[in-house]
Protein backbone atom coordinates (compact mmCIF):
# COMPACT_ATOMS: atom_id res chain seq x y z
CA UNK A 1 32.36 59.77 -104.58
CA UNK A 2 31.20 62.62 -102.32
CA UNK A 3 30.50 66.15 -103.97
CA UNK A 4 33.39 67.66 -101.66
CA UNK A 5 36.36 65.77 -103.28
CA UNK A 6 35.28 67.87 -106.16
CA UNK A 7 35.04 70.94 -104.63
CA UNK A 8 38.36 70.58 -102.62
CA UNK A 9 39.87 69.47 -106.14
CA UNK A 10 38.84 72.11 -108.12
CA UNK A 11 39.64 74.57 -105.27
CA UNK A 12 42.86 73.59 -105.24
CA UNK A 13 43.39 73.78 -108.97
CA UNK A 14 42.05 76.89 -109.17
CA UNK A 15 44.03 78.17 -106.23
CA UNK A 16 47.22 76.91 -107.91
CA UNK A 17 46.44 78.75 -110.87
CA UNK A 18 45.85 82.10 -109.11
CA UNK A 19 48.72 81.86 -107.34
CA UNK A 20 50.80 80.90 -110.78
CA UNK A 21 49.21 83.64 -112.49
CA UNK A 22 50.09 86.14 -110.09
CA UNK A 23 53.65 84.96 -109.15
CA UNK A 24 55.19 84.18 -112.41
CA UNK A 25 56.49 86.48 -115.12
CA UNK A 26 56.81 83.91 -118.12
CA UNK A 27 54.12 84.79 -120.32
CA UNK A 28 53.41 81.15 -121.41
CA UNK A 29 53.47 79.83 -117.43
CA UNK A 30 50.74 82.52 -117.17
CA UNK A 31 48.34 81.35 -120.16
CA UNK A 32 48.71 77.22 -118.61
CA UNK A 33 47.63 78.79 -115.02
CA UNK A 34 44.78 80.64 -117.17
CA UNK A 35 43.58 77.57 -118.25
CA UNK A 36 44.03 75.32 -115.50
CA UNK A 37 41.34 77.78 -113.60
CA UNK A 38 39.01 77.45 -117.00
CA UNK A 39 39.58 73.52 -116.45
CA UNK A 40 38.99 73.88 -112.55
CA UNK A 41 35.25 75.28 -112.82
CA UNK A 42 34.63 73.57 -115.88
CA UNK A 43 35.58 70.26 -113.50
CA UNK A 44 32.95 72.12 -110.87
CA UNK A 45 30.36 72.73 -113.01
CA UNK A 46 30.08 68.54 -114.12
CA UNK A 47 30.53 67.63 -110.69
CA UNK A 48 27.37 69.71 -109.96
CA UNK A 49 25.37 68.98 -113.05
CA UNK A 50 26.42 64.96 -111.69
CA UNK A 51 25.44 65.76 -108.24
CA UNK A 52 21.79 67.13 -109.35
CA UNK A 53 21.00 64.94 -112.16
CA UNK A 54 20.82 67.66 -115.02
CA UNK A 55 23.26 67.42 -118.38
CA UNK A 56 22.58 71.17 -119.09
CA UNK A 57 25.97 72.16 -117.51
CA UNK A 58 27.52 69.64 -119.17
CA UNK A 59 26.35 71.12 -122.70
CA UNK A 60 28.35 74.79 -121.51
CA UNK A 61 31.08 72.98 -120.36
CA UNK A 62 31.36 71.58 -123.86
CA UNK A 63 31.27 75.08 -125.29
CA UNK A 64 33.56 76.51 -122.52
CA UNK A 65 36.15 73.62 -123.68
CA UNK A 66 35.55 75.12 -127.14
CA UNK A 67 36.74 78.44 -126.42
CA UNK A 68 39.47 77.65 -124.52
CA UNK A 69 40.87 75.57 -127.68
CA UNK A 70 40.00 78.80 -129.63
CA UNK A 71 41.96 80.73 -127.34
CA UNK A 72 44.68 78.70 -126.67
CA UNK A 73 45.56 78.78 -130.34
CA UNK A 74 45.15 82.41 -130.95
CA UNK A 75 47.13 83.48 -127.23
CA UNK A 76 49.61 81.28 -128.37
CA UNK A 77 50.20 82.93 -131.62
CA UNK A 78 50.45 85.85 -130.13
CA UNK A 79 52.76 85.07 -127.54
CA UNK A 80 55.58 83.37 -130.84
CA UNK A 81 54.66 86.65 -132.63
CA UNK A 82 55.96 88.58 -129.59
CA UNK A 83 58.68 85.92 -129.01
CA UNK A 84 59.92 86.64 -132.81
CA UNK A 85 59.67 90.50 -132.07
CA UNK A 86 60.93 90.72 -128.70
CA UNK A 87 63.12 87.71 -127.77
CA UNK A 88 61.62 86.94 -124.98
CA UNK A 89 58.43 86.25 -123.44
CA UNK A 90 58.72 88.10 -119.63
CA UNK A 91 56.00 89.91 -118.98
CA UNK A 92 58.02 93.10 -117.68
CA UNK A 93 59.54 93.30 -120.53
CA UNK A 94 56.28 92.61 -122.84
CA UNK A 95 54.83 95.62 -120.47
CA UNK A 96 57.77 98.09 -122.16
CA UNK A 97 56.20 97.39 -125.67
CA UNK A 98 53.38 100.12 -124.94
CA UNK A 99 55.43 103.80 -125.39
């Protein structure tokens, strides 16, 4: 397949996570939109490593895929902790939290 599928793809997922992250006010919706951008350039990245015949970017994508497991389950336990505090997990009223 042509190199520009996987650019419009990943454009496109990335685009659709920008937009979720800046339209919605559930704090979990947010953290999926984070990481469908993370999964958008990590999708980039291979297609490019594929496209020039090197497996280096492949390695960091590994790693990046590492630390996005790491943070999923730390964000998540932050976001129950603030559930079981709070009651709710909208971000205006998560921003209240700081006085």
């Amino acid at each position: 397949m042509p190199i520009q599928y996987y650019i419009f793809l990943s454009l496109a997922l990335f685009s659709i996570g920008v937009m979720g992250t800046m339209m919605r006010r559930n704090a979990i919706i947010i953290f999926m939109c984070i990481e469908l951008m993370l999964n958008a350039v990590n999708l980039l990245m291979v297609a490019f490593s594929n496209y020039w015949e090197n497996s280096n970017a492949q390695i960091f994508v590994f790693f990046i895929m590492v630390v996005a497991a790491a943070e999923v389950a730390v964000g998540l336990a932050i976001i129950t902790l603030v559930y079981r505090k709070v009651n709710s997990v909208d971000i205006n009223i998560l921003n209240r939290l700081k006085n």
